[in-house]
Protein backbone atom coordinates (compact mmCIF):
# COMPACT_ATOMS: atom_id res chain seq x y z
CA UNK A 1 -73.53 2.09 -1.89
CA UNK A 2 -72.23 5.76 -0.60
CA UNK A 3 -75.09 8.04 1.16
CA UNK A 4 -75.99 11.66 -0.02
CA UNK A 5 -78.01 14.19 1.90
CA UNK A 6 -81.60 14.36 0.87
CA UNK A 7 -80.28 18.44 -0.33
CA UNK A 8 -78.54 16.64 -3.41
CA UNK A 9 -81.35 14.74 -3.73
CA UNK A 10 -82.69 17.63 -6.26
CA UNK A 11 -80.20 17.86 -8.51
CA UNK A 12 -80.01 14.53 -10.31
CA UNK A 13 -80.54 10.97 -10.35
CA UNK A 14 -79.19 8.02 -8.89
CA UNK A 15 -77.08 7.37 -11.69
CA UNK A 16 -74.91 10.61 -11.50
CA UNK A 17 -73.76 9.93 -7.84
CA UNK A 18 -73.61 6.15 -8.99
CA UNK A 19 -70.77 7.22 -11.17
CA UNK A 20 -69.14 9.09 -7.64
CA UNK A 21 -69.57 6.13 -5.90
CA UNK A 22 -68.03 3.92 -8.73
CA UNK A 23 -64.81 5.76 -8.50
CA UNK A 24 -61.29 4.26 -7.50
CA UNK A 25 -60.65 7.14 -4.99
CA UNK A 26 -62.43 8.05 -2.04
CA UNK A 27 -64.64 10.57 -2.67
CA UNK A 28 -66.64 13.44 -0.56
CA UNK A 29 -69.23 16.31 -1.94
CA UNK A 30 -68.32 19.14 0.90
CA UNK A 31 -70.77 22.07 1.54
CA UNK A 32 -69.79 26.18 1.65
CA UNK A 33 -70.59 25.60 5.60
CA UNK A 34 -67.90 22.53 5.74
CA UNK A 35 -70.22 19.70 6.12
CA UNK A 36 -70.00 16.18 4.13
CA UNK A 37 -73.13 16.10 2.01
CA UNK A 38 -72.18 12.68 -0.17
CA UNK A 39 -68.80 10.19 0.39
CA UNK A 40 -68.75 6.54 -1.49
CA UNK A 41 -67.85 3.24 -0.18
CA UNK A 42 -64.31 3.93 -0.96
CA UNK A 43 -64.18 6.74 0.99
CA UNK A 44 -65.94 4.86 4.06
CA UNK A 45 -63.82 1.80 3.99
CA UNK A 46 -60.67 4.46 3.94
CA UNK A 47 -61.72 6.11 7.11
CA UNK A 48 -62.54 2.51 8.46
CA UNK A 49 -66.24 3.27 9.39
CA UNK A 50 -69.58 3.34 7.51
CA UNK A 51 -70.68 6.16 4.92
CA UNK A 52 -73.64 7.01 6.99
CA UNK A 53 -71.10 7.85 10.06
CA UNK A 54 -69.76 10.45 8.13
CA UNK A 55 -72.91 11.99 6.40
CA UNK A 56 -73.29 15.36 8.24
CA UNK A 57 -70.31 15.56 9.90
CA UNK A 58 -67.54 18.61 9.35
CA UNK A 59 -65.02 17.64 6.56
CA UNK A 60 -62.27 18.65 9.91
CA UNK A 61 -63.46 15.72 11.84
CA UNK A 62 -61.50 12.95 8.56
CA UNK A 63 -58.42 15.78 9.77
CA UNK A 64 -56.09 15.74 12.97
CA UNK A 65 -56.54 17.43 15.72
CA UNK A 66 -53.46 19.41 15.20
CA UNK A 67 -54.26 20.65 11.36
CA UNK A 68 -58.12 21.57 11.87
CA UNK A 69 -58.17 24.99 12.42
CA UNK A 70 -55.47 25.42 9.88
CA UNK A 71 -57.61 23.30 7.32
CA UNK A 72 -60.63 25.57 7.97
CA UNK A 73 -58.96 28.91 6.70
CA UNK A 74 -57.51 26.77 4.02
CA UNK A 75 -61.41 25.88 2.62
CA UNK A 76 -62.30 29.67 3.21
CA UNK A 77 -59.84 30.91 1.08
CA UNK A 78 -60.95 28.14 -1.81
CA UNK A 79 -64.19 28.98 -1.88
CA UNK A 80 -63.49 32.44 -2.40
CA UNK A 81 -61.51 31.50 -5.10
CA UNK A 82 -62.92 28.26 -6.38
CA UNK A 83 -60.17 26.19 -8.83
CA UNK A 84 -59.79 22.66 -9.45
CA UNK A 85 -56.28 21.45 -7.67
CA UNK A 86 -54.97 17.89 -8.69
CA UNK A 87 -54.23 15.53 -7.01
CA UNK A 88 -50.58 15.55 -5.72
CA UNK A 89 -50.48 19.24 -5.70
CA UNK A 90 -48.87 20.90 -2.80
CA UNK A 91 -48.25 18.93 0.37
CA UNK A 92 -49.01 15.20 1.29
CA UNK A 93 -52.30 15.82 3.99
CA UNK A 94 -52.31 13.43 7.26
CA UNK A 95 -56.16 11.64 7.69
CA UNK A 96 -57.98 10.37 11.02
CA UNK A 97 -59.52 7.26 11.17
CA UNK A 98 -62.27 6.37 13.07
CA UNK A 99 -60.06 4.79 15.73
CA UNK A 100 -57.92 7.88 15.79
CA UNK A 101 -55.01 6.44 13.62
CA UNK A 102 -53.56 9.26 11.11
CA UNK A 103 -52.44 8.04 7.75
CA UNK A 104 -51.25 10.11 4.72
CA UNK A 105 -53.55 11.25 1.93
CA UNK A 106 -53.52 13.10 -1.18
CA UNK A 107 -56.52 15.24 -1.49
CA UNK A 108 -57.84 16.88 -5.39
CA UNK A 109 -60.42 19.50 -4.97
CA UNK A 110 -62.82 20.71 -7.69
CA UNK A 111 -65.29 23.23 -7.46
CA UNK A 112 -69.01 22.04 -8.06
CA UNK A 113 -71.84 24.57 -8.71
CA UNK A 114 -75.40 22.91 -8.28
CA UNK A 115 -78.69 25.48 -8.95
CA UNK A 116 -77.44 28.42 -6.79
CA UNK A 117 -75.23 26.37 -4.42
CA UNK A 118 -71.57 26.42 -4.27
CA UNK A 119 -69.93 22.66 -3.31
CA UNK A 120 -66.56 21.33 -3.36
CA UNK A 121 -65.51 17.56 -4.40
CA UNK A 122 -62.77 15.84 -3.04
CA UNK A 123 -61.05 13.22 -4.51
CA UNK A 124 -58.83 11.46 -1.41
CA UNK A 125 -56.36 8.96 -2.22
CA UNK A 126 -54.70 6.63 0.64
CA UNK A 127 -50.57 7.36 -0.25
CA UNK A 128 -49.32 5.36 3.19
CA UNK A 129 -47.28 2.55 0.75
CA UNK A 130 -46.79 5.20 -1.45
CA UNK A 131 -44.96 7.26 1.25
CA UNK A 132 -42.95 3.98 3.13
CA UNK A 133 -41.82 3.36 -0.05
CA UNK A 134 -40.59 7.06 -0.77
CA UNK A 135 -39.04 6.68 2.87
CA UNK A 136 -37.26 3.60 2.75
CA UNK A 137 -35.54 4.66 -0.26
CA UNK A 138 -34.75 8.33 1.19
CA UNK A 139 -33.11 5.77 4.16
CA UNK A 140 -31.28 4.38 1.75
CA UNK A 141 -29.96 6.60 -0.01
CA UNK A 142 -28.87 8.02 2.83
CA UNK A 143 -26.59 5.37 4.03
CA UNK A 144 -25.27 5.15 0.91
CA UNK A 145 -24.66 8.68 0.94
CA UNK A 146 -22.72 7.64 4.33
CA UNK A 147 -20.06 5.12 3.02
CA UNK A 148 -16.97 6.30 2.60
CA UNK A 149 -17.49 4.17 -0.59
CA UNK A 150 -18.23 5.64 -3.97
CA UNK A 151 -21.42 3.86 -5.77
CA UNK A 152 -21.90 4.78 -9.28
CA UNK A 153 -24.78 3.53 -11.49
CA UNK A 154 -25.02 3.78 -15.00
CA UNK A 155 -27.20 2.92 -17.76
CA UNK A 156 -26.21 -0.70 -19.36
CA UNK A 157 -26.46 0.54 -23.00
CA UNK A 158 -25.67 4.49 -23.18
CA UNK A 159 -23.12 3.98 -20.09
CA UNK A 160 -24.46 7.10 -18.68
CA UNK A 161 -24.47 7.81 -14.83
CA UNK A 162 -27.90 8.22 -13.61
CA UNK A 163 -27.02 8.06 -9.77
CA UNK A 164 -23.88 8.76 -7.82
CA UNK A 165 -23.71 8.90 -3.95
CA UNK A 166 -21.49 11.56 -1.77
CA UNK A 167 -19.05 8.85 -1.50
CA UNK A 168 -18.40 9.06 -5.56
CA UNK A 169 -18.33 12.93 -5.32
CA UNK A 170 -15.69 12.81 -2.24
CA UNK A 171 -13.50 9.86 -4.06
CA UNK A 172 -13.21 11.95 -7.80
CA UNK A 173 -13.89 15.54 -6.39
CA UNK A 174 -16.70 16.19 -8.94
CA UNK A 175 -20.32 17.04 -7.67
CA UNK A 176 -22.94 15.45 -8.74
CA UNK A 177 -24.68 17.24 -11.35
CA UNK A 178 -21.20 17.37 -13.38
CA UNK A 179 -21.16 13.27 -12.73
CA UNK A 180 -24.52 12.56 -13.83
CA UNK A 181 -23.31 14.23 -17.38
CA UNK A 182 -20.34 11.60 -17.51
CA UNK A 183 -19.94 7.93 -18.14
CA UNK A 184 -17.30 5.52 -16.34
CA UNK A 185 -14.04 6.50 -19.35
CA UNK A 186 -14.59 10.35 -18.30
CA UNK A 187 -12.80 8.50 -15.13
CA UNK A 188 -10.62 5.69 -16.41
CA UNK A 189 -7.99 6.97 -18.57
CA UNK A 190 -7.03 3.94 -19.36
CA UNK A 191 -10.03 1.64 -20.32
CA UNK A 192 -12.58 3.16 -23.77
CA UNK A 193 -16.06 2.07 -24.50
CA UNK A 194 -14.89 -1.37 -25.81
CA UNK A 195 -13.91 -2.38 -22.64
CA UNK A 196 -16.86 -1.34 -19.98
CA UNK A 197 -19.50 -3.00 -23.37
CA UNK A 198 -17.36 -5.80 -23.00
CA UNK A 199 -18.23 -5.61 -18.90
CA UNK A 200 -21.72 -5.75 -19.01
CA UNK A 201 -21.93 -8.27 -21.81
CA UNK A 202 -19.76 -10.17 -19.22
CA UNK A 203 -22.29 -8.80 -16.27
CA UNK A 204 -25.52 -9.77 -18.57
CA UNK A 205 -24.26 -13.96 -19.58
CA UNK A 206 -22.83 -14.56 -15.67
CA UNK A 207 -25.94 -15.09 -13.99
CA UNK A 208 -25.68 -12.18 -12.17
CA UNK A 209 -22.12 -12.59 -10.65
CA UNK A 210 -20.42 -9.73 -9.67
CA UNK A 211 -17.22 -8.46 -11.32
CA UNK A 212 -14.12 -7.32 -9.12
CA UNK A 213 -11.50 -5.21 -10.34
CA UNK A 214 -8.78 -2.84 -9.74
CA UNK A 215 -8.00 0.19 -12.18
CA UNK A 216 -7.48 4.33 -11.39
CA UNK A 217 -9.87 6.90 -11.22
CA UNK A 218 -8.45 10.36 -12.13
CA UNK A 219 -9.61 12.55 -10.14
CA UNK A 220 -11.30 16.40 -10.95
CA UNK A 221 -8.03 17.79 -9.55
CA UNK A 222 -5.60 15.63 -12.00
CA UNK A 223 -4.40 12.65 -9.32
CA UNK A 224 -5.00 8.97 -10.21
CA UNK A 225 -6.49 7.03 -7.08
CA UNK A 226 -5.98 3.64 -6.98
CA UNK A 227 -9.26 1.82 -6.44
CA UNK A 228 -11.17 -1.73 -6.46
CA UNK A 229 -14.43 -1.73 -7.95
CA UNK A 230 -17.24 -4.80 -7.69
CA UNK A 231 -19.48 -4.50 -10.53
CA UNK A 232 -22.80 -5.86 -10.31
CA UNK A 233 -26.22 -5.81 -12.83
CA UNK A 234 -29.18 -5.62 -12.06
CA UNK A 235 -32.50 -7.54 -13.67
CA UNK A 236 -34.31 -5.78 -16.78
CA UNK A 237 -36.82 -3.08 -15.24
CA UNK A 238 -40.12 -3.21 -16.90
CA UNK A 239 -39.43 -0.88 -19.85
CA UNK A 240 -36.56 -3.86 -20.52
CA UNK A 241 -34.01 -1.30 -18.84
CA UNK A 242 -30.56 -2.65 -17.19
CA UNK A 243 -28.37 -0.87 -14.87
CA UNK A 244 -24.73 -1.94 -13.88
CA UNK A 245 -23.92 -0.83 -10.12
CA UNK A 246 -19.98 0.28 -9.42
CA UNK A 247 -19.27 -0.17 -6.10
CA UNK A 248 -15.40 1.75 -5.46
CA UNK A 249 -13.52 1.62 -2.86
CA UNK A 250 -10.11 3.70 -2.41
CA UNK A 251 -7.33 1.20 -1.99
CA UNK A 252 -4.58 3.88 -1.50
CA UNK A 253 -3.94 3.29 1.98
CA UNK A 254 -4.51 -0.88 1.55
CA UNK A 255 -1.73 -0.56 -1.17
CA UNK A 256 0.65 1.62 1.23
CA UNK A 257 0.00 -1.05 4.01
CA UNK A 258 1.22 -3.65 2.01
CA UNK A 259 4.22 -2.08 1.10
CA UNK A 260 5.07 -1.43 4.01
CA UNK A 261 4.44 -4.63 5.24
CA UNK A 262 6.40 -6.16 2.35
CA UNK A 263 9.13 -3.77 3.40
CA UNK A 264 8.93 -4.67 7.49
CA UNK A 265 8.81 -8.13 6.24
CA UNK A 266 12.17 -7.89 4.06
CA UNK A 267 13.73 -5.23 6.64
CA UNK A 268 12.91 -8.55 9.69
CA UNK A 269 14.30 -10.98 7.53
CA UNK A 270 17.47 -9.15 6.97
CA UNK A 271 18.11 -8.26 10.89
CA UNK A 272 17.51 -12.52 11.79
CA UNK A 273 20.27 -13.27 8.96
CA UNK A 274 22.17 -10.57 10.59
CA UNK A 275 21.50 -11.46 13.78
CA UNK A 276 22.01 -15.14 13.18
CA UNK A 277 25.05 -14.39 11.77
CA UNK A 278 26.36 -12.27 14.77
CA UNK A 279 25.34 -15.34 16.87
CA UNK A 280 27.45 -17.53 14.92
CA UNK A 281 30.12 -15.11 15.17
CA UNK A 282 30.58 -14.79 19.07
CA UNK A 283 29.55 -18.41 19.33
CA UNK A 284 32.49 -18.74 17.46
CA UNK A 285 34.70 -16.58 18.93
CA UNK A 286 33.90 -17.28 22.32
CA UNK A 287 35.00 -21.32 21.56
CA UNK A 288 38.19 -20.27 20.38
CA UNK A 289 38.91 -17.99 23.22
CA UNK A 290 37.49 -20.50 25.99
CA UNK A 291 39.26 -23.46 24.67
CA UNK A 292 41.68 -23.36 21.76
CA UNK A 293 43.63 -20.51 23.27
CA UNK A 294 43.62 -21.67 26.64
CA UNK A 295 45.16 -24.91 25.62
CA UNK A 296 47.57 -23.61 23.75
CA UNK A 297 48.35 -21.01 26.88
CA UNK A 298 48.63 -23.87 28.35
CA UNK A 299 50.77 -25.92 26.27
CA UNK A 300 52.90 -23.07 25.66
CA UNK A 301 53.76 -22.90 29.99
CA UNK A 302 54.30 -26.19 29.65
CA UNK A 303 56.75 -25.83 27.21
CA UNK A 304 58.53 -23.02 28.83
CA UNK A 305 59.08 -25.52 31.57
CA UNK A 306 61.75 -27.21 29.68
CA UNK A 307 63.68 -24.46 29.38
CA UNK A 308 65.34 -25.04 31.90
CA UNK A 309 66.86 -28.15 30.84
CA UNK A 310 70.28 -28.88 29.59
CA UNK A 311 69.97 -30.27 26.30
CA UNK A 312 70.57 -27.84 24.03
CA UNK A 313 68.82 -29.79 20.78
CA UNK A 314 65.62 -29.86 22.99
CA UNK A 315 65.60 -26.28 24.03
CA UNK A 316 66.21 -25.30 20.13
CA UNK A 317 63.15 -27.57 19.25
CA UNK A 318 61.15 -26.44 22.51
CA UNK A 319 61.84 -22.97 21.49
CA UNK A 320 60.90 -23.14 17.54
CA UNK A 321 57.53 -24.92 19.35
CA UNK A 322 56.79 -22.01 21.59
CA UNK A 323 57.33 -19.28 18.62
CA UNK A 324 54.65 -21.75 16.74
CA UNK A 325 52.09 -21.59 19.58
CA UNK A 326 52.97 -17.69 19.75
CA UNK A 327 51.98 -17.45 15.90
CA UNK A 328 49.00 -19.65 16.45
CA UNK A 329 47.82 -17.49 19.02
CA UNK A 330 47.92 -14.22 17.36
CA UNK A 331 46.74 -15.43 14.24
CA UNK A 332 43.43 -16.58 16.60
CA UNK A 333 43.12 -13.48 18.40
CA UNK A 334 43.16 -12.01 14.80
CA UNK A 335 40.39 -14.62 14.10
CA UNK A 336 38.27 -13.56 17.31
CA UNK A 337 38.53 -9.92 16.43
CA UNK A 338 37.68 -10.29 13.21
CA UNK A 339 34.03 -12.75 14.27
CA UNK A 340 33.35 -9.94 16.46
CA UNK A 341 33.97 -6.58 14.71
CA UNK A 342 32.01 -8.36 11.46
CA UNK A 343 29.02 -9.13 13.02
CA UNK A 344 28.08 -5.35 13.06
CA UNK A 345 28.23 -4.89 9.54
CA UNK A 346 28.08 -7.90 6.89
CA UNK A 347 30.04 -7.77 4.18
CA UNK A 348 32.08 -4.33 3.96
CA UNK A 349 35.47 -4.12 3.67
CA UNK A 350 36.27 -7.86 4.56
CA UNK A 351 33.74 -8.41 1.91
CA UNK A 352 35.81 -7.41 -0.19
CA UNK A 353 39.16 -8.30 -0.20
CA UNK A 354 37.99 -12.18 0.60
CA UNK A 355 35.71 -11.39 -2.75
CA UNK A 356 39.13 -10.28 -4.21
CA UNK A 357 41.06 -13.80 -2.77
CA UNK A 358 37.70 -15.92 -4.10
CA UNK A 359 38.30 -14.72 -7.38
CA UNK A 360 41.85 -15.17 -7.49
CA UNK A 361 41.51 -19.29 -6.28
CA UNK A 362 40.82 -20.80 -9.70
CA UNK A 363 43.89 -18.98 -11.86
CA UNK A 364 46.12 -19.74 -8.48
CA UNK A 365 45.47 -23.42 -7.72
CA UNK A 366 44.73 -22.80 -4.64
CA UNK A 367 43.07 -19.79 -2.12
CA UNK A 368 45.38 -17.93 -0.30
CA UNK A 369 44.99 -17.12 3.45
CA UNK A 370 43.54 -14.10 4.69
CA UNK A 371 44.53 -12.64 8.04
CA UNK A 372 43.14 -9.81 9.74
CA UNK A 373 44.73 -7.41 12.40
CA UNK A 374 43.04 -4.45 13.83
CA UNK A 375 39.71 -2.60 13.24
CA UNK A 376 40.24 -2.68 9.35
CA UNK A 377 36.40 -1.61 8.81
CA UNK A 378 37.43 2.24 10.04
CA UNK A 379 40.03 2.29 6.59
CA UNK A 380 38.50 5.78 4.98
CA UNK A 381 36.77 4.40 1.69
CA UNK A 382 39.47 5.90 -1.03
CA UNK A 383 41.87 4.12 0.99
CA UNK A 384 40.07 1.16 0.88
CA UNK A 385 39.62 1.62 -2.81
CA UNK A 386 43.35 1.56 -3.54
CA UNK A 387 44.00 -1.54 -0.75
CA UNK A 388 41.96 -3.76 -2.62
CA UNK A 389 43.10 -2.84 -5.77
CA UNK A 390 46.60 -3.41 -4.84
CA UNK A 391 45.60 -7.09 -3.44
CA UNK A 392 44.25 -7.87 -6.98
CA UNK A 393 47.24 -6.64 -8.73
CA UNK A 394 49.53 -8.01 -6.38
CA UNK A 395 47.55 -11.92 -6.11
CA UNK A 396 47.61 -11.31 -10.38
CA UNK A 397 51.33 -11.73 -10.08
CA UNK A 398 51.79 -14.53 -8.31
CA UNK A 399 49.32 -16.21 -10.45
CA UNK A 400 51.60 -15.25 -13.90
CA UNK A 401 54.80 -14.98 -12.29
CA UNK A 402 55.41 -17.01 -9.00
CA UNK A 403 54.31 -20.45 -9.58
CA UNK A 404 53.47 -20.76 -6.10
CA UNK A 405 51.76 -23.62 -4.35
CA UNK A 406 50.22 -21.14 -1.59
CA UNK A 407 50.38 -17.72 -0.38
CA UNK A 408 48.89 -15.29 2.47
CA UNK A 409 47.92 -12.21 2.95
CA UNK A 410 47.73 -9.87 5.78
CA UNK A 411 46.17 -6.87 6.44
CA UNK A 412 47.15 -5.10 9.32
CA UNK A 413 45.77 -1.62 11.31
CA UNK A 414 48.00 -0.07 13.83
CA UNK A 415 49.86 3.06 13.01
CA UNK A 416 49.53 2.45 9.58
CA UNK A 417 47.72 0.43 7.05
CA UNK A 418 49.65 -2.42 5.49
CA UNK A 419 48.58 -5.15 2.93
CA UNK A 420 51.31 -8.11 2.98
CA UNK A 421 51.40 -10.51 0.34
CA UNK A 422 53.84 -13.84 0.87
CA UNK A 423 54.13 -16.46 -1.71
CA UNK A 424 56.29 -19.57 -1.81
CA UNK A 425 56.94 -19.64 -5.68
CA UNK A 426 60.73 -18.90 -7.67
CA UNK A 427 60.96 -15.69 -5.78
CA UNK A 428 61.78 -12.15 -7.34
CA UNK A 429 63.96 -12.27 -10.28
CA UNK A 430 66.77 -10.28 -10.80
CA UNK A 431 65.59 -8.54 -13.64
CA UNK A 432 62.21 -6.99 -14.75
CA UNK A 433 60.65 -7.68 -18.41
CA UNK A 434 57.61 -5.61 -19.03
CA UNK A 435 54.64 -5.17 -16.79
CA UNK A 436 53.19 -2.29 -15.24
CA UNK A 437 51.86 -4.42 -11.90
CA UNK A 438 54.56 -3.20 -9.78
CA UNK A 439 54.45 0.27 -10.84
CA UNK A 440 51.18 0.50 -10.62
CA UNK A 441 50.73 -0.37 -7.01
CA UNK A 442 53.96 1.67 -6.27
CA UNK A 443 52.32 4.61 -7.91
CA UNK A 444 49.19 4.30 -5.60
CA UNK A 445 51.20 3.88 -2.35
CA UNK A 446 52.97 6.87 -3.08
CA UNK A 447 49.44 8.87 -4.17
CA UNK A 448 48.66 7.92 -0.57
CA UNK A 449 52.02 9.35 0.74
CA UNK A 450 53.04 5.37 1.58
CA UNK A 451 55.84 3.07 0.80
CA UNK A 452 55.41 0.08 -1.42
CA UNK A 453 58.52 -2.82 -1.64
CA UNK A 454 59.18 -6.38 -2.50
CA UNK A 455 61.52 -8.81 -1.42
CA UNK A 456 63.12 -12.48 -2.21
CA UNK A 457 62.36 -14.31 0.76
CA UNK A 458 65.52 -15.99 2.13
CA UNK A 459 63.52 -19.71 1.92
CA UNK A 460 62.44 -18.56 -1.14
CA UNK A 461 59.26 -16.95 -2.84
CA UNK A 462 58.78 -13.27 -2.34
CA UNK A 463 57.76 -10.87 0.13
CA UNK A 464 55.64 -7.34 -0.51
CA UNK A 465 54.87 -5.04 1.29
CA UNK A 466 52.49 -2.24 0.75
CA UNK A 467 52.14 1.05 3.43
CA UNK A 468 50.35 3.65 3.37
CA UNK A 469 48.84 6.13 6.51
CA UNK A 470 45.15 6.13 7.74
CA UNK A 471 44.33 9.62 5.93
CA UNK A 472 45.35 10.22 1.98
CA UNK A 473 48.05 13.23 1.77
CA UNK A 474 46.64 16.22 -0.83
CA UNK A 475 46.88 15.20 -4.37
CA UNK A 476 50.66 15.58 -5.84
CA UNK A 477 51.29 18.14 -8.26
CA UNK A 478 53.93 16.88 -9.86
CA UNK A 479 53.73 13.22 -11.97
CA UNK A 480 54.85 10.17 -10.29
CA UNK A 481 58.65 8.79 -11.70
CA UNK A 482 57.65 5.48 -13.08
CA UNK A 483 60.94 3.81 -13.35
CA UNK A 484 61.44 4.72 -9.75
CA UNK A 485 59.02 2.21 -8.64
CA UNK A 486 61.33 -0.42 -10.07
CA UNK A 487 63.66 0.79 -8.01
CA UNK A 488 62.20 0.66 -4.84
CA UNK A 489 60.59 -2.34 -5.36
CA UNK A 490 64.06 -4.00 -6.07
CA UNK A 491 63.23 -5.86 -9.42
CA UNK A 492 60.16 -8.48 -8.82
CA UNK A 493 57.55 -9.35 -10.50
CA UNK A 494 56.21 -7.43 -13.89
């Protein structure tokens, strides 16, 4: 049972203080002069000591050292104005325990008038889980307030915000109060109330398994961020309340990454096929020029060496044998340069015109030979444009006109540009029927300020030739004379 000073002793009976003694809080009957004239069990066993300990003492000594004297003006100033305060009112008071440990308290006052004495009860009330609680969750809070992430909570059947951390105000750009008016589609353009019910129905039947996502937020300012958002609900509260926690994380620079990435990725594999290909190039090259050429140097000394013999039926075939080696050899050089100027730039210009003879193979029978001589990637591009457009026209009539079994083509660089076409079919006739083939590649030769001709080759099969110089001449101002190109080609094909 709590103690009492024999001066309440004449102003009631047991059971009144009973009644103070029954109650959940601690409770103390304070004099005007300060001193503790009743306190209960509760009170006792919250100050860890016995109730008789504190009968008589100053209501300072349950106070720190540190608040005391403030505490004292603090009772002076309610007893001139006596008013009940409740509980929780004002600041969270610190107690001392017997052995000197503080603890927080909440402290009610109430003003009790007893004959002509003035008391005051205190209710006290022991708020140390009260406060770890309220701590741990300010801690919390607070590092979610740190990640860069955005949490958003909402209410699982209104879909209203109720809690948004500094991360969701930096990610949208709207501050809190605004968010805590909003639900999830004031952010999604693109998903309604269908959807996010549909969510935590989903949320509510999985057992509690979070949800992953990606969608975009639009922002306060008008920009749609990319994001990824984990979804996650909690149990039913006691009031049968469920909440759905957003967890959103900006993916914007994640998304960039990988495209760049991708792009590295496709920009690597591009320079090994290029650089593989530039390998197989000089590999090439340098096999031809370290041992085809040098035997046929070597072969060709060798045949010179006969020259000097008498027989005149082996000179004439030691000579035709030597101009055949010659050939060979420049049409390998051509080869070489070729492998080696390509492997800078795959495809271009060469590209092309063997693009042009690929296409040609099937109507011809057969795919003519393509020889190369001189840097023929440095032809300006409208040059270019009217080179390979002359090869098509010109490879178009041997395949209507020349039944030829093969042909070649050359395209030289040197002072000039010139595309050479040489067939082995019935040759140029005499006379031209229709066409517009020949005029057509005369009339770009001479747009170009070139030549264009073709020729009956004396073994048969015909012979044109198409010039023009490295730089295109200004436009002509007067129109091209179309029968003329009939005339310089010398009849031919239509």
């Amino acid at each position: 049972m709590g103690v009492r000073a024999p001066l309440l002793g004449k102003f009631g009976d047991d059971f009144a203080w009973s009644l103070l003694d029954a109650a959940p809080d601690g409770v103390f009957v304070v004099s005007r002069a300060g001193e503790i004239v009743f306190v209960n069990d509760h009170a006792a066993a919250m100050f860890r000591t016995e109730p008789a300990v504190l009968l008589g003492q100053s209501v300072e000594s349950l106070l720190p050292d540190d608040v005391r004297q403030a505490h004292r003006a603090h009772r002076t100033r309610f007893q001139a104005e006596p008013k009940p305060r409740s509980m929780g009112v004002g600041l969270i008071l610190r107690g001392r325990r017997s052995d000197a440990s503080v603890f927080p308290i909440e402290v009610s006052l109430n003003p009790l008038r007893l004959g002509d004495e003035l008391f005051v009860v205190a209710a006290v009330r022991d708020v140390t889980e009260r406060v770890e609680t309220e701590e741990h969750l300010r801690r919390v809070l607070q590092t979610l307030d740190a990640s860069d992430d955005g949490v958003f909570i909402f209410d699982a059947q209104t879909l209203r915000y109720s809690y948004v951390n500094e991360g969701a105000v930096r990610l949208v750009g709207y501050d809190r109060e605004a968010l805590l008016t909003m639900t999830p589609m004031h952010l999604n353009p693109y998903d309604n109330d269908v959807v996010y019910r549909a969510l935590v129905e989903s949320l509510q039947s999985d057992g509690g398994n979070a949800v992953v996502s990606e969608a975009r937020l639009l922002r306060k300012d008008g920009v749609e961020v990319p994001v990824e958002t984990t979804f996650q609900c909690t149990n039913a509260g006691h009031n049968g309340e469920r909440w759905v926690i957003a967890f959103v994380r900006d993916i914007s620079t994640r998304l960039a990454a990988q495209t760049q990435l991708r792009d590295s990725q496709d920009a690597l594999r591009q320079a090994e096929q290029v650089v593989a290909i530039a390998g197989d190039r000089e590999r090439i090259a340098r096999d031809l020029h370290d041992t085809v050429i040098q035997r046929l140097f070597g072969a060709g000394m060798s045949l010179q060496a006969t020259l000097a013999l008498p027989i005149d039926a082996a000179r004439a075939r030691v000579e035709n044998t030597i101009d055949v080696i010659d050939d060979t050899i420049k049409e390998l050089r051509m080869a070489i340069f070729s492998l080696q100027g390509g492997a800078a730039s795959v495809g271009g210009l060469r590209g092309h015109l063997l693009e042009v003879l690929t296409e040609a193979g099937p109507a011809l029978g057969f795919e003519p030979r393509l020889q190369f001589d001189g840097p023929i990637e440095g032809i300006e591009p409208e040059i270019a444009e009217h080179l390979t457009a002359t090869l098509r026209e010109a490879l178009s009539n041997v395949t209507h006109h020349a039944q030829a079994t093969s042909a070649r083509v050359i395209v030289g660089v040197g002072d000039e540009i010139t595309l050479t076409v040489i067939d082995d079919g019935v040759g140029v006739p005499t006379q031209v029927l229709g066409g517009r083939g020949l005029t057509n590649m005369n009339r770009r030769a001479r747009e170009l300020g070139g030549t264009f001709d073709i020729s009956r080759e004396p073994t048969g099969g015909s012979h044109l030739t198409w010039q023009v110089p490295h730089s295109p001449p200004e436009p002509l101002d007067a129109d091209i004379d179309i029968d003329s190109a009939s005339e310089s080609a010398g009849g031919g094909h239509g």
